[in-house]
Protein backbone atom coordinates (compact mmCIF):
# COMPACT_ATOMS: atom_id res chain seq x y z
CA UNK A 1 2.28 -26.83 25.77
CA UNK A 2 -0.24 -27.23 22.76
CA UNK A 3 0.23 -25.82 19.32
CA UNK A 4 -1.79 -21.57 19.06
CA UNK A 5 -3.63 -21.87 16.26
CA UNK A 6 -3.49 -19.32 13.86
CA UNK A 7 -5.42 -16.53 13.90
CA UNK A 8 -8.42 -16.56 11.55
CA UNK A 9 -7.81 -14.60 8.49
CA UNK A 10 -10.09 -12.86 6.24
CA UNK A 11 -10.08 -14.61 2.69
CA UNK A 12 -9.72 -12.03 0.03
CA UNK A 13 -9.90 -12.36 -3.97
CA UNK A 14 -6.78 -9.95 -4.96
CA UNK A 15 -7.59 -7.47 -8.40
CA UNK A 16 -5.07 -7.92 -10.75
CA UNK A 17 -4.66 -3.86 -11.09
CA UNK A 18 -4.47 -1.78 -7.94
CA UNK A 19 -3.43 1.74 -7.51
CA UNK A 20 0.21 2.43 -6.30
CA UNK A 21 1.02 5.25 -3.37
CA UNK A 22 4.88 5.59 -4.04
CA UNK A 23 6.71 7.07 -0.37
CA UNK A 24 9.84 7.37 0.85
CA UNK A 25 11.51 4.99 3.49
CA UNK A 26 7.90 2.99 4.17
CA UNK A 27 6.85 -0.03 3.58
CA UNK A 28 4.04 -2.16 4.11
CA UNK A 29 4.24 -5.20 6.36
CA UNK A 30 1.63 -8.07 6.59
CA UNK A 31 -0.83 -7.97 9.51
CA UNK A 32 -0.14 -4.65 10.77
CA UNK A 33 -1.54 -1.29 10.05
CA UNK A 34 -0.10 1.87 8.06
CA UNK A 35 -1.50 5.12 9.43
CA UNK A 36 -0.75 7.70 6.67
CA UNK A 37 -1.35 11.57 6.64
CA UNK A 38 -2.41 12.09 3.16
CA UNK A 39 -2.53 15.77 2.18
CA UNK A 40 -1.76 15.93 -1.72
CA UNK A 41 -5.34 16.02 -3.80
CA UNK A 42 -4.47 13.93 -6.51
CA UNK A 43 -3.57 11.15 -4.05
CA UNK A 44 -6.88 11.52 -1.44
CA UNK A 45 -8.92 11.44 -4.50
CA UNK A 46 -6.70 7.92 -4.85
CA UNK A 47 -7.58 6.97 -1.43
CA UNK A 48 -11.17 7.80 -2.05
CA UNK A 49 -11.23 6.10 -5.36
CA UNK A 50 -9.85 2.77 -3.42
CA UNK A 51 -12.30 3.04 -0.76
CA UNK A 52 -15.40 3.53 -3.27
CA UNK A 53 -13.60 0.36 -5.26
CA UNK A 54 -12.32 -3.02 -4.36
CA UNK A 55 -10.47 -1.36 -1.40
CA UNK A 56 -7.08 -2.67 -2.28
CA UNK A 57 -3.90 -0.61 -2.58
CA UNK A 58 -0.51 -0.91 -2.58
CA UNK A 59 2.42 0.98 -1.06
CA UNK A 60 5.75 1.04 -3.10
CA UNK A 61 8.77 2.65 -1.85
CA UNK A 62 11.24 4.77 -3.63
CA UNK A 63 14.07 4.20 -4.55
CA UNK A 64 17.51 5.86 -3.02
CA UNK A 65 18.24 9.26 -5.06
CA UNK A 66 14.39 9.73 -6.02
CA UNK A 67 14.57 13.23 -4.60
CA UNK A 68 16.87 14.38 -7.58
CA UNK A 69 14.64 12.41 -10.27
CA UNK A 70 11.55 14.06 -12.22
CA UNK A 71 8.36 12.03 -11.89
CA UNK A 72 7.09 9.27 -12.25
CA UNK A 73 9.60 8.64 -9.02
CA UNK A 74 11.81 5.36 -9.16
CA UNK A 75 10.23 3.01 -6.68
CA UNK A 76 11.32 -0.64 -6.09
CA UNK A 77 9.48 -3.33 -8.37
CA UNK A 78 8.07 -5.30 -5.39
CA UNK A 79 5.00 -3.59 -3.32
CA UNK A 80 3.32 -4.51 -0.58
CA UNK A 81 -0.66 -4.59 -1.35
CA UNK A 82 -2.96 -4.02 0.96
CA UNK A 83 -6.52 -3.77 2.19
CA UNK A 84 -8.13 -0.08 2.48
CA UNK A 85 -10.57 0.05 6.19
């Protein structure tokens, strides 16, 4: 059986500063997409900022107990970044 090749992938140049969505019990995985319902202003006016900019943002999920915690929430160190459509 010959070897699949792998698909071809978009090259991208990676900013070192994106903006950060913080949620609960999601995460981003490579290669597959993240529908979200965004309904908070100040984070639409993120998405909208990210779409008018480099399109990049990353999802970083919260850390166990961040309902009891004042803001800015807890959230893990590692994120997954992504690219905004």
């Amino acid at each position: 059986m010959p070897a699949r090749k792998n698909p071809v992938r978009k090259k991208f140049k990676l900013p070192r500063r994106v903006p950060v969505f913080p949620l609960p019990n999601v995460i981003l995985f490579p290669q597959v997409e993240l529908p979200l319902y965004i309904f908070e202003p100040r984070y639409r006016q993120m998405l909208a900022d990210t779409v008018r900019g480099n399109k990049f943002m990353a999802v970083s999920l919260l850390k166990k107990g961040w309902e009891k915690k004042k803001e800015p929430y807890p959230s893990h160190e590692i994120v997954g970044v992504g690219y905004v459509k």
